[in-house]
Protein backbone atom coordinates (compact mmCIF):
# COMPACT_ATOMS: atom_id res chain seq x y z
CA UNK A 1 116.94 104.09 131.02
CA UNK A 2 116.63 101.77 127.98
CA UNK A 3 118.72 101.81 124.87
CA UNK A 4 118.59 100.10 121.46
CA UNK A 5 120.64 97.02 120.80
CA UNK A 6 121.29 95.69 117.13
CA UNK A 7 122.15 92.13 116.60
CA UNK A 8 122.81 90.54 113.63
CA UNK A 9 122.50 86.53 112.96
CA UNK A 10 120.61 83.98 110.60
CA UNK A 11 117.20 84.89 110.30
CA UNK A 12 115.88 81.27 110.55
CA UNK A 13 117.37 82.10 114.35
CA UNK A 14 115.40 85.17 114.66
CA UNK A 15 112.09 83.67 113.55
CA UNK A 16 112.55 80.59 115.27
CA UNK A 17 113.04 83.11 118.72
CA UNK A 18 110.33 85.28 117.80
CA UNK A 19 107.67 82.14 117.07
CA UNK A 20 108.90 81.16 120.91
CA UNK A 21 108.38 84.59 122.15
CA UNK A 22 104.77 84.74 121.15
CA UNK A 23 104.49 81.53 122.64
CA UNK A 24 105.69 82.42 125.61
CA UNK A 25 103.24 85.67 125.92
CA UNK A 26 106.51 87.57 125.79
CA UNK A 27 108.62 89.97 123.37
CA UNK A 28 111.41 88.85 122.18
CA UNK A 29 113.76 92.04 123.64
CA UNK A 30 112.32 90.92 126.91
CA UNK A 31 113.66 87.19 127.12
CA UNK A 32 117.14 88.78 125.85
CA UNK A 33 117.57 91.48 128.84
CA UNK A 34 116.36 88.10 131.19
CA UNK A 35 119.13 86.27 129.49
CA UNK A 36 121.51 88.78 129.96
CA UNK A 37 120.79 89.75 133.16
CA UNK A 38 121.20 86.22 134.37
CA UNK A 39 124.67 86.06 132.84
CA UNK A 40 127.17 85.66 135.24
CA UNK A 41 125.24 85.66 138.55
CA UNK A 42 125.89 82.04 138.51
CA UNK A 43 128.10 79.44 137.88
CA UNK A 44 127.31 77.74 133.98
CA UNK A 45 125.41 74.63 134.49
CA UNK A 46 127.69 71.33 133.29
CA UNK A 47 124.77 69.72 131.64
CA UNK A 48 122.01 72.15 131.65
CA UNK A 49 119.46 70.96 129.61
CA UNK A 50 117.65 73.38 126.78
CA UNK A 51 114.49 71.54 128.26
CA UNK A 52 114.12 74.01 130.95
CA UNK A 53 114.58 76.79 128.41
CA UNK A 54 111.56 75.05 126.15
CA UNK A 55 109.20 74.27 129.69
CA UNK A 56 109.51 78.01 130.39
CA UNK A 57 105.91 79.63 130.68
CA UNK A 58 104.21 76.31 129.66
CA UNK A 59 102.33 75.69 133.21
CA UNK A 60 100.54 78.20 135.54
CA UNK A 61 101.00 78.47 138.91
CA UNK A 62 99.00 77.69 141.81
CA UNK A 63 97.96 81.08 143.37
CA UNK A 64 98.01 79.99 146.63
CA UNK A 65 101.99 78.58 145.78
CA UNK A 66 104.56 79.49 148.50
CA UNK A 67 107.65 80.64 146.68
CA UNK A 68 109.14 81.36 150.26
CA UNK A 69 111.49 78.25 150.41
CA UNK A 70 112.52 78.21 147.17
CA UNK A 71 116.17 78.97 146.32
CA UNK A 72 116.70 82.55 144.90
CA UNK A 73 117.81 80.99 141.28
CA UNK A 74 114.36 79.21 141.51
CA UNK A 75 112.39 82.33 142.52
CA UNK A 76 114.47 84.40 139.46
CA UNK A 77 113.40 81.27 137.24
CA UNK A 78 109.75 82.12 137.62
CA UNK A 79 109.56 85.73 137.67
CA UNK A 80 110.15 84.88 133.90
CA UNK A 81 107.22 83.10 133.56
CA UNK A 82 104.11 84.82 132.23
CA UNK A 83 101.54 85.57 134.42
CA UNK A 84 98.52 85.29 132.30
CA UNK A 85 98.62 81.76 131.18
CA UNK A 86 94.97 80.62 130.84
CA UNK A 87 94.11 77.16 132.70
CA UNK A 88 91.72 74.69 130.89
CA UNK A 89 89.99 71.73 132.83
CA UNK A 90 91.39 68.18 132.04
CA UNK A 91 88.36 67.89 130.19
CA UNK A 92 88.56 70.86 128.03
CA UNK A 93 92.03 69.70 127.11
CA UNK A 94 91.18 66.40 125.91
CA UNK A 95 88.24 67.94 123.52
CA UNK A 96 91.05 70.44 122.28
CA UNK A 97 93.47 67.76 121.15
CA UNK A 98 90.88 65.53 119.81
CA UNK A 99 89.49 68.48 117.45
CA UNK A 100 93.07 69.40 116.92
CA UNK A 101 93.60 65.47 115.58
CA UNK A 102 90.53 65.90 113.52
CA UNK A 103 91.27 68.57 111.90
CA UNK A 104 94.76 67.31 110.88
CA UNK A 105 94.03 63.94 110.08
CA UNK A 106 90.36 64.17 108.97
């Protein structure tokens, strides 16, 4: 059963999350039931970076990867990540960042 949630902060914070979320192939009340859910189930990282937060969704993985030795935190990590992240070729990479320099510096 779902139910609605209303939060109230800056709006700069709420664009900023929803920019990410489309990013990220995901809707923003879907990363905050992940981030709630995940409250609590273990203990707070010391010096957990925000990197790992930012890295989330940005790489596909291998189909043929075995997630059975990974830890349970790991295999919660990337059940977050999207699943339809399209893969480009080294070379198709390099052609989109040159055009992309073009275009802003030309």
């Amino acid at each position: 059963m779902t139910a609605k949630l209303i939060l109230t902060m800056e709006k700069s914070v709420i664009e900023k999350a929803e920019r990410y979320a489309k990013g990220t192939q995901r809707s923003l009340s879907e990363m905050i039931q992940k981030y709630l859910e995940n409250i609590g189930e273990s203990e707070p990282a010391k010096n957990k970076s925000s990197k790992i937060d930012e890295l989330a969704g940005s790489f596909p993985m291998p189909k043929d990867f075995d997630y059975e030795p990974l830890s349970p935190k790991v295999k919660k990590m990337l059940e977050m990540l999207p699943k339809n992240i399209p893969q480009y070729s080294d070379e198709e990479l390099d052609n989109m960042k040159r055009e992309y320099l073009e275009k802003k510096y030309l």
